[in-house]
Structures are given as C-alpha cells and as structure tokens.
N, C-alpha and C. Protein backbone atom coordinates (compact mmCIF):
# COMPACT_ATOMS: atom_id res chain seq x y z
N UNK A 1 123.61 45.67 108.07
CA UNK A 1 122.64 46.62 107.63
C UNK A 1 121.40 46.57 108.50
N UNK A 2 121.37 45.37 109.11
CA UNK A 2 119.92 45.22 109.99
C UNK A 2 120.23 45.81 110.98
N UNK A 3 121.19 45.41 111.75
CA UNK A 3 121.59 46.75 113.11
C UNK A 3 121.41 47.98 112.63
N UNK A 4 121.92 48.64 111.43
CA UNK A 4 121.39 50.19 111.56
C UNK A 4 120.70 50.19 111.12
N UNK A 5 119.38 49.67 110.46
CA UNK A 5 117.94 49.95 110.29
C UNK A 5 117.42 49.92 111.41
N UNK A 6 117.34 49.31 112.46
CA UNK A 6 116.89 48.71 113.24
C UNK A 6 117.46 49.43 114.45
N UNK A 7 118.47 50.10 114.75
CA UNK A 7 119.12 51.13 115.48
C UNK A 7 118.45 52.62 115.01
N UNK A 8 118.10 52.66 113.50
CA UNK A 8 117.39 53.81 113.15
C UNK A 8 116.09 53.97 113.37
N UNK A 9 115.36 52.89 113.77
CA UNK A 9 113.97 52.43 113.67
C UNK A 9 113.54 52.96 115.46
N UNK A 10 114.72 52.54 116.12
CA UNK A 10 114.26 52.60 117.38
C UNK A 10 114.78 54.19 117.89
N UNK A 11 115.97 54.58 117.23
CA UNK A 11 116.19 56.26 117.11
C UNK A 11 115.15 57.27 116.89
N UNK A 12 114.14 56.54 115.42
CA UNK A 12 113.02 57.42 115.15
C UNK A 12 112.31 57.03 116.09
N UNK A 13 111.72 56.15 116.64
CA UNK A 13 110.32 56.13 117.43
C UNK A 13 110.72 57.06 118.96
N UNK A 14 111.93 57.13 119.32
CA UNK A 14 112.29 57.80 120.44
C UNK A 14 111.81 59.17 120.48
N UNK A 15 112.79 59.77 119.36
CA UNK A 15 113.02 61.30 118.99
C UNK A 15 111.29 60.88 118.43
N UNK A 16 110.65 60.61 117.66
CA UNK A 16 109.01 60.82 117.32
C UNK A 16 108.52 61.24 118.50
N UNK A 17 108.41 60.11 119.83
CA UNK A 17 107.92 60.42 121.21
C UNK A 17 108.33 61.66 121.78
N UNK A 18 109.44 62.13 121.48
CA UNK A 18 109.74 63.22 122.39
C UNK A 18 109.49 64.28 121.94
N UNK A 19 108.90 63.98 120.19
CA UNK A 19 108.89 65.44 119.55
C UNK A 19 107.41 65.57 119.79
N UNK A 20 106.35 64.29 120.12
CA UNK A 20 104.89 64.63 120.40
C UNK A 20 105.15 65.15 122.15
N UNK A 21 105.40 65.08 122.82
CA UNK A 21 105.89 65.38 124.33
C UNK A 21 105.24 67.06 124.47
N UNK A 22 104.22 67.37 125.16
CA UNK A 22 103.91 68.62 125.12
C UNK A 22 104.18 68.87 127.11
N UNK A 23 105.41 70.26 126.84
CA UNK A 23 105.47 70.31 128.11
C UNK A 23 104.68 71.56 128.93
N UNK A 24 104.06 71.37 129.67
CA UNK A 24 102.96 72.35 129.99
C UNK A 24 103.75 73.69 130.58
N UNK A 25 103.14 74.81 130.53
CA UNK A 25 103.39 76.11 130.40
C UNK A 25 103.52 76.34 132.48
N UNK A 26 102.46 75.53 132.87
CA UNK A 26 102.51 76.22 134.07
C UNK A 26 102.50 74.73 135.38
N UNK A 27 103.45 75.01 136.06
CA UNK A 27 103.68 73.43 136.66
C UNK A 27 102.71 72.82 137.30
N UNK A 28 102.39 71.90 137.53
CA UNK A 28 100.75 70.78 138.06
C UNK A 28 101.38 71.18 139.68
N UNK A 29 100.97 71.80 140.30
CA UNK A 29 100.62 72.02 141.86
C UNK A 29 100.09 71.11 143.10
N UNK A 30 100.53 71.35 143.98
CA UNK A 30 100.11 70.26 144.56
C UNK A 30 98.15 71.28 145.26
N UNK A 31 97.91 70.38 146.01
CA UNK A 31 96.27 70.78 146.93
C UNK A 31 96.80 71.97 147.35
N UNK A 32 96.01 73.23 147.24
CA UNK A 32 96.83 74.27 148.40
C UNK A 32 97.55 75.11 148.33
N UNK A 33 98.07 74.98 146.73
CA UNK A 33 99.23 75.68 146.16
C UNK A 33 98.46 76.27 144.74
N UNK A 34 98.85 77.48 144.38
CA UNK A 34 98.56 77.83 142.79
C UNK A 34 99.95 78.14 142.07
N UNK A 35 99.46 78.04 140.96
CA UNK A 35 100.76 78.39 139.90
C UNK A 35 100.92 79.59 139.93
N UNK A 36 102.38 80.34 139.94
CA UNK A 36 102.58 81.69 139.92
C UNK A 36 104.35 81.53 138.54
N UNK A 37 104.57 82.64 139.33
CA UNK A 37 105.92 83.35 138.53
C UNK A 37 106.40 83.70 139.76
N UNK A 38 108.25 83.71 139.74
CA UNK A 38 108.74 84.12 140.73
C UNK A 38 110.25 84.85 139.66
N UNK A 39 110.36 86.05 140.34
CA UNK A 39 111.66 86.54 139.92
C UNK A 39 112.12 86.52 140.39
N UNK A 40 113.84 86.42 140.24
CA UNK A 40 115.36 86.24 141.30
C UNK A 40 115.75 87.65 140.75
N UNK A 41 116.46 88.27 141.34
CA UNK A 41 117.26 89.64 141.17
C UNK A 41 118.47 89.78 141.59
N UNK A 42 119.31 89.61 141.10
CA UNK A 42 121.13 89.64 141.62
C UNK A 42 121.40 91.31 141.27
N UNK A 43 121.68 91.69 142.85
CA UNK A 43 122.23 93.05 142.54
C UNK A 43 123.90 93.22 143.22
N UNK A 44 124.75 93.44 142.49
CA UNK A 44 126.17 93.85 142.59
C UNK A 44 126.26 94.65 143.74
N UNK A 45 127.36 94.38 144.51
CA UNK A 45 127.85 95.54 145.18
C UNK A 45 128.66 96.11 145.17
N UNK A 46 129.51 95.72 143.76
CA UNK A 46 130.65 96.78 143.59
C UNK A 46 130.64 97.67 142.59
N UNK A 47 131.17 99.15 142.85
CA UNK A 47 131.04 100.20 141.95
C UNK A 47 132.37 100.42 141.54
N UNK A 48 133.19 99.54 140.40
CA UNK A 48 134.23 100.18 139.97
C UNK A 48 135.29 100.02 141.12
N UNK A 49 136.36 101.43 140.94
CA UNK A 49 137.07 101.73 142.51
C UNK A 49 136.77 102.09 143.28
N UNK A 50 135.51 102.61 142.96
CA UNK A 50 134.34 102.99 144.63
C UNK A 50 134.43 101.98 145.73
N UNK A 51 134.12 102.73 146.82
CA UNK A 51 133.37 101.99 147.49
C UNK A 51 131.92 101.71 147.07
N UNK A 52 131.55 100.21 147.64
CA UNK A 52 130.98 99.53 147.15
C UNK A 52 129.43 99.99 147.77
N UNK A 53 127.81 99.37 147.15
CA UNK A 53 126.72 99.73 147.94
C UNK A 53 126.66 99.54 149.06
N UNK A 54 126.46 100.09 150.13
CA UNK A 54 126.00 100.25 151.58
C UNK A 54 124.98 99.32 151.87
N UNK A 55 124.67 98.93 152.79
CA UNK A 55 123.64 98.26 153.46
C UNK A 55 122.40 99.42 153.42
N UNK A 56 123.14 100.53 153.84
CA UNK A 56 121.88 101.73 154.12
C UNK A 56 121.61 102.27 152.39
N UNK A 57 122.57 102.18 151.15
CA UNK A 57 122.15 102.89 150.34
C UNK A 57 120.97 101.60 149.65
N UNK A 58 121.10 100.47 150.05
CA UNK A 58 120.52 99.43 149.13
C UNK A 58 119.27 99.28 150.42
N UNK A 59 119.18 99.67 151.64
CA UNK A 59 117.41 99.76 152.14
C UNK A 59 117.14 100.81 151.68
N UNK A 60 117.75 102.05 150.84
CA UNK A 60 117.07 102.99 150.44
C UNK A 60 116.30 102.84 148.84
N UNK A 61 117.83 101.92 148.59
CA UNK A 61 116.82 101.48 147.23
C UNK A 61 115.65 100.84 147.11
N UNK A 62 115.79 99.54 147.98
CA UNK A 62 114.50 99.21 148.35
C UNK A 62 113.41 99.70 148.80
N UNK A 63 113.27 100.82 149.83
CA UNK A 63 112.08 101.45 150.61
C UNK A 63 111.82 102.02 149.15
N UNK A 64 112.67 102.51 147.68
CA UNK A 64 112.33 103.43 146.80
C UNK A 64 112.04 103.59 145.60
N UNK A 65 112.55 102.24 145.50
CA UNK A 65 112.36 101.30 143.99
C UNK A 65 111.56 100.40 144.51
N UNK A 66 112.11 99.54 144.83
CA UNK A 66 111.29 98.15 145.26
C UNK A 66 109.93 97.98 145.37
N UNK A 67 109.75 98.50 146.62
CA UNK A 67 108.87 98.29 147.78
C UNK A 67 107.71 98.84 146.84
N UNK A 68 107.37 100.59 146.58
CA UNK A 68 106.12 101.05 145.51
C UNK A 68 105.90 99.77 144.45
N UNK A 69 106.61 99.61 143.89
CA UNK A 69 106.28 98.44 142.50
C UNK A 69 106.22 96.77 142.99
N UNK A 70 106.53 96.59 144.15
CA UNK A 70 105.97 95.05 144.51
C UNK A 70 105.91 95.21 146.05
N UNK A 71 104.99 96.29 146.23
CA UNK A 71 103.78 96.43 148.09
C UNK A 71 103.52 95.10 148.90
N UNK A 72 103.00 93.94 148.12
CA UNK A 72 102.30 92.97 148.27
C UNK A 72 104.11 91.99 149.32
N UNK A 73 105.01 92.22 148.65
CA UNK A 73 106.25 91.91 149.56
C UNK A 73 107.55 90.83 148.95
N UNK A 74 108.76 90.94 149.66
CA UNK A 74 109.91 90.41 148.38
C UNK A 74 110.84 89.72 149.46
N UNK A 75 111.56 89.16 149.36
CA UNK A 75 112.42 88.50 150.51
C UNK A 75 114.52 89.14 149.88
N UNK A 76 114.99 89.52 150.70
CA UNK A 76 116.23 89.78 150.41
C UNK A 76 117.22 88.80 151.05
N UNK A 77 118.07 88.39 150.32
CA UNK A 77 119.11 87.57 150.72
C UNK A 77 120.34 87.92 150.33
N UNK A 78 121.40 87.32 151.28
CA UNK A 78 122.57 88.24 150.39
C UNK A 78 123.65 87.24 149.76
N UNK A 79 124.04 87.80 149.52
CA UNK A 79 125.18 86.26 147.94
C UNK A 79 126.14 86.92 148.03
N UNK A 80 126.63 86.07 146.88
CA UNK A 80 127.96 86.55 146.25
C UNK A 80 128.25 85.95 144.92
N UNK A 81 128.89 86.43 144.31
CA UNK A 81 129.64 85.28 142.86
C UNK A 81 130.50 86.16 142.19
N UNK A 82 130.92 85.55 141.38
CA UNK A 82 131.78 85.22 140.45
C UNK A 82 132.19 85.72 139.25
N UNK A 83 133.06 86.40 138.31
CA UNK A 83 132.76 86.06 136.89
C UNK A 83 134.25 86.37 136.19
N UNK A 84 134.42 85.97 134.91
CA UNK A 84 135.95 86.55 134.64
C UNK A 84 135.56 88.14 133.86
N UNK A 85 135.91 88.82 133.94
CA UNK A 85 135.95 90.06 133.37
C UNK A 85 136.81 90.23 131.97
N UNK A 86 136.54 91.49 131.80
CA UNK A 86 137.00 91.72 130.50
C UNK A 86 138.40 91.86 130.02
N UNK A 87 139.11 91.27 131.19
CA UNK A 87 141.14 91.41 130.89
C UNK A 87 141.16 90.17 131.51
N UNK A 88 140.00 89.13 131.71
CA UNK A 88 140.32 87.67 131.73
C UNK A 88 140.69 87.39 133.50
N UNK A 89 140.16 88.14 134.03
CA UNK A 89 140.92 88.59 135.26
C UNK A 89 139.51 88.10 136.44
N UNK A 90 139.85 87.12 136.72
CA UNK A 90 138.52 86.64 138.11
C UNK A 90 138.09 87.93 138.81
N UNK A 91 136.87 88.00 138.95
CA UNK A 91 136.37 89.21 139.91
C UNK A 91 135.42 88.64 140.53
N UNK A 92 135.65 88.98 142.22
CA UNK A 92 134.06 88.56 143.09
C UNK A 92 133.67 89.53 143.40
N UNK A 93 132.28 89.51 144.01
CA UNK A 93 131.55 90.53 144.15
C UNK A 93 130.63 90.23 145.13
N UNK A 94 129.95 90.67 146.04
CA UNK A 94 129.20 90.55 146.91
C UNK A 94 127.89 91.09 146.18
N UNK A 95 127.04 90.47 146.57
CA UNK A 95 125.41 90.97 146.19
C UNK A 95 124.23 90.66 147.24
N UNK A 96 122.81 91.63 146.61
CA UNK A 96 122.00 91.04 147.57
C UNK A 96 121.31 90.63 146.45
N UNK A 97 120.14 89.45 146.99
CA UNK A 97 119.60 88.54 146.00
C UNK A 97 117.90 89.06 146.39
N UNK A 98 117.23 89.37 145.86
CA UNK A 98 115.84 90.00 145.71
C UNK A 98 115.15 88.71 145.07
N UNK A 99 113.94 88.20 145.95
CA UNK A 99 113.02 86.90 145.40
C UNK A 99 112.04 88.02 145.32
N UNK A 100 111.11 87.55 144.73
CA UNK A 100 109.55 88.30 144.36
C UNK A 100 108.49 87.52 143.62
N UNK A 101 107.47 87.07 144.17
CA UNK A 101 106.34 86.37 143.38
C UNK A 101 105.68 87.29 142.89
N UNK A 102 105.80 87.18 141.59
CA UNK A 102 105.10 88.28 141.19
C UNK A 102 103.72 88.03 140.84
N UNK A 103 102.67 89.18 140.86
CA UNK A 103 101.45 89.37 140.77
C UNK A 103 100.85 88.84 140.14
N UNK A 104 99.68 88.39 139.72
CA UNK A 104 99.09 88.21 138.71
C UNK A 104 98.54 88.84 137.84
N UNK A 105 98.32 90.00 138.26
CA UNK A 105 98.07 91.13 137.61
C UNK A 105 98.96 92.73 137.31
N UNK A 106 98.50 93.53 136.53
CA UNK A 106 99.04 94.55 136.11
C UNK A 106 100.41 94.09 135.29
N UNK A 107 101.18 94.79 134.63
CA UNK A 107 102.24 94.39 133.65
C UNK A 107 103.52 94.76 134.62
N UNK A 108 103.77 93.63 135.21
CA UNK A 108 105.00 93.28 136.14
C UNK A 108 106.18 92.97 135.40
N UNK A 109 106.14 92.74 134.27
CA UNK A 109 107.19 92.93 133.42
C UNK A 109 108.19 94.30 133.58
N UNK A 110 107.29 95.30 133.20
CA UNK A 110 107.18 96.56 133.19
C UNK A 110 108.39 96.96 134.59
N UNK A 111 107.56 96.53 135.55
CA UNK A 111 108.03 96.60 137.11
C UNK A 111 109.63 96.48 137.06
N UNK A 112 109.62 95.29 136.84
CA UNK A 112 110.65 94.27 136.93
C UNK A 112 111.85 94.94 136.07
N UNK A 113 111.52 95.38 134.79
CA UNK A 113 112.61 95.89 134.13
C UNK A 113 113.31 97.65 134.59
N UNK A 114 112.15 98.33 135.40
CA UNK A 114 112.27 99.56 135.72
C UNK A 114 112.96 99.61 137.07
N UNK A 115 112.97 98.54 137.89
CA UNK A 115 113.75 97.99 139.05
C UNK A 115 115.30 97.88 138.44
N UNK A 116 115.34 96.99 137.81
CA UNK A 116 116.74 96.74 137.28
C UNK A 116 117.27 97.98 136.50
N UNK A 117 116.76 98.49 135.95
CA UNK A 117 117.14 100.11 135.21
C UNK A 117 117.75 101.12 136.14
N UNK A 118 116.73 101.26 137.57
CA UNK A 118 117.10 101.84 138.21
C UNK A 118 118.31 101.72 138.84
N UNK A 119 118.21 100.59 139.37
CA UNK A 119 119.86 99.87 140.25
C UNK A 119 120.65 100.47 139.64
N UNK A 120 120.84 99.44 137.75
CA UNK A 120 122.19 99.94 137.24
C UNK A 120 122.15 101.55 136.94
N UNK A 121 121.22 102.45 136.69
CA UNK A 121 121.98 103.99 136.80
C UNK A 121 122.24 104.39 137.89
N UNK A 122 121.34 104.14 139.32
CA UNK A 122 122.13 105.28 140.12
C UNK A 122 123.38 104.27 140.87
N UNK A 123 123.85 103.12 140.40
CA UNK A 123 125.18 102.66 141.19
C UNK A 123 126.01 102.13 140.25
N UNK A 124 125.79 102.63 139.06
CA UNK A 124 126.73 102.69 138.01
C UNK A 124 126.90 100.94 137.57
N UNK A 125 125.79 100.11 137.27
CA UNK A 125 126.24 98.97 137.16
C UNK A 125 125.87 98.66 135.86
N UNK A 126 126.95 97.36 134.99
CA UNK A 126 126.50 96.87 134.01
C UNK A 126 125.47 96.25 133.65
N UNK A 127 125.04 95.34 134.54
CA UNK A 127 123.73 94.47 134.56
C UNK A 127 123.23 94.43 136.04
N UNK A 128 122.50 93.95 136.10
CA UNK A 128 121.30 93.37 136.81
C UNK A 128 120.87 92.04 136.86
N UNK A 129 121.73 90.81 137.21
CA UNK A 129 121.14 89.07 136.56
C UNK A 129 119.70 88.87 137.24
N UNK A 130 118.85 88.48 136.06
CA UNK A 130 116.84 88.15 136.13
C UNK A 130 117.33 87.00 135.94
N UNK A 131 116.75 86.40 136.94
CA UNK A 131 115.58 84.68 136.76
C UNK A 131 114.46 84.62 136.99
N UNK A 132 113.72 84.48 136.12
CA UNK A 132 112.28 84.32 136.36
C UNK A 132 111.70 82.65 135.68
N UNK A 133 110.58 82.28 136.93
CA UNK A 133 110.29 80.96 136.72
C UNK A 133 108.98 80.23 137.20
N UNK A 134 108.36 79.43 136.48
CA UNK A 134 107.12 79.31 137.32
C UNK A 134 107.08 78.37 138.39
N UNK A 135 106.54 78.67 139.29
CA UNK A 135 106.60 78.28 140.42
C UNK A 135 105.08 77.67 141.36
N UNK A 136 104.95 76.88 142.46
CA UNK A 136 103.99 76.56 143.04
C UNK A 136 103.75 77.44 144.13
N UNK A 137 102.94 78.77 144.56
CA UNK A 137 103.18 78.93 145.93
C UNK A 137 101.31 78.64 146.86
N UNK A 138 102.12 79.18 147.84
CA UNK A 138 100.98 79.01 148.99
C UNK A 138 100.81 80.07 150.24
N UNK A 139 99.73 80.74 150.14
CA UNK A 139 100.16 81.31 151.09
C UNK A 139 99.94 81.74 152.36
C-alpha cells in the first residue's frame, strides 16, 4: 500500500507541476529577431482527370490572388504528398508550398482564408492544407 501511495504522491506532484506550467503565447526570440506568425499553404496540383495546374496557371494565381493580399512578399516551394482517398486507394499529388510571414497588421486571417477559397474554386479543389505558427523572424 506504501508503493501506491507513494507512487500516487509523486504522480500528483508531477501532473500538479505540469498543470501550473504556463506556456507562453509567443516564442522568447533571440537579439535581432521579433515574434511573428508564419503561414504554410499546400496547394494541389491535381484536378480530377484533368490535366493538372500549370506552372503558368499557378504564377497567374499568384501575380492575382497572392501577391495584392501579401505585397510585403511569400516564398514558393514545390512538394508533393500523399493521402489515401475515398475508395482507400493511395493518391500522390504534386503541389506548390506558399510560406508567408504574415503582417502584423490588418485582419490577415481574412487574407489567408480568401487565398485558399480562391485556389479551391477556380481549380476545382477540395482543400487547401494551412499551417500557421509562431515564429522568430529577422529581417
């Protein structure tokens, strides 16, 4: 009985510590650096049995979506992945990957969701995968 009091004793003081544990909202930076937000943007390149987005239709999206709603500037990279679909059936897909620190100002939320809106209607897509995260930058 003394082992599990005593196994419970040191269980509570753990879980107590971790439940006082306050984890801060915006990460401690180094000299040089401020705290921001950064969004990831996974955009698909396949349409169905289409052929898939173009290089030229996705700088158009960008010069047309993008670019007006984050001026200040975004880095494109290009990917790929993965997922099982809805008949259980592996599907890859090529994508380009959109980084963006976003602003500190104005409601970039806003931005961010009207970007992804756009993609999926004019290239017919289900989603749009967002990561957004706080981040240290510098610039």
């Amino acid at each position: 009985m003394r082992r599990i009091w005593g196994a419970m004793a040191a269980a509570s003081a753990l879980l107590g510590g971790c439940a006082s544990v306050d984890m801060p909202e915006q990460p401690a930076c180094p000299v040089g650096q401020e705290p921001m937000r950064m969004a990831q943007m996974f955009f698909g390149r396949n349409i169905g049995d289409q052929p898939g987005v173009t290089d030229e239709a996705f700088a158009k999206f960008v010069d047309e979506e993008l670019t007006p709603r984050f001026p200040d500037g975004l880095t494109i990279l290009e990917g790929g992945g993965q997922w099982r679909g809805s008949e259980n059936k592996l599907i890859r897909e090529a994508a380009k990957i959109v980084l963006i620190v976003l602003p500190s100002r104005g409601d970039v939320s806003a931005k961010v969701e009207a970007a992804r809106s756009a993609y999926k209607t004019k290239f017919k897509q289900d989603s749009v995968l967002l990561l957004t995260q706080e981040t240290c930058v510098s610039f």
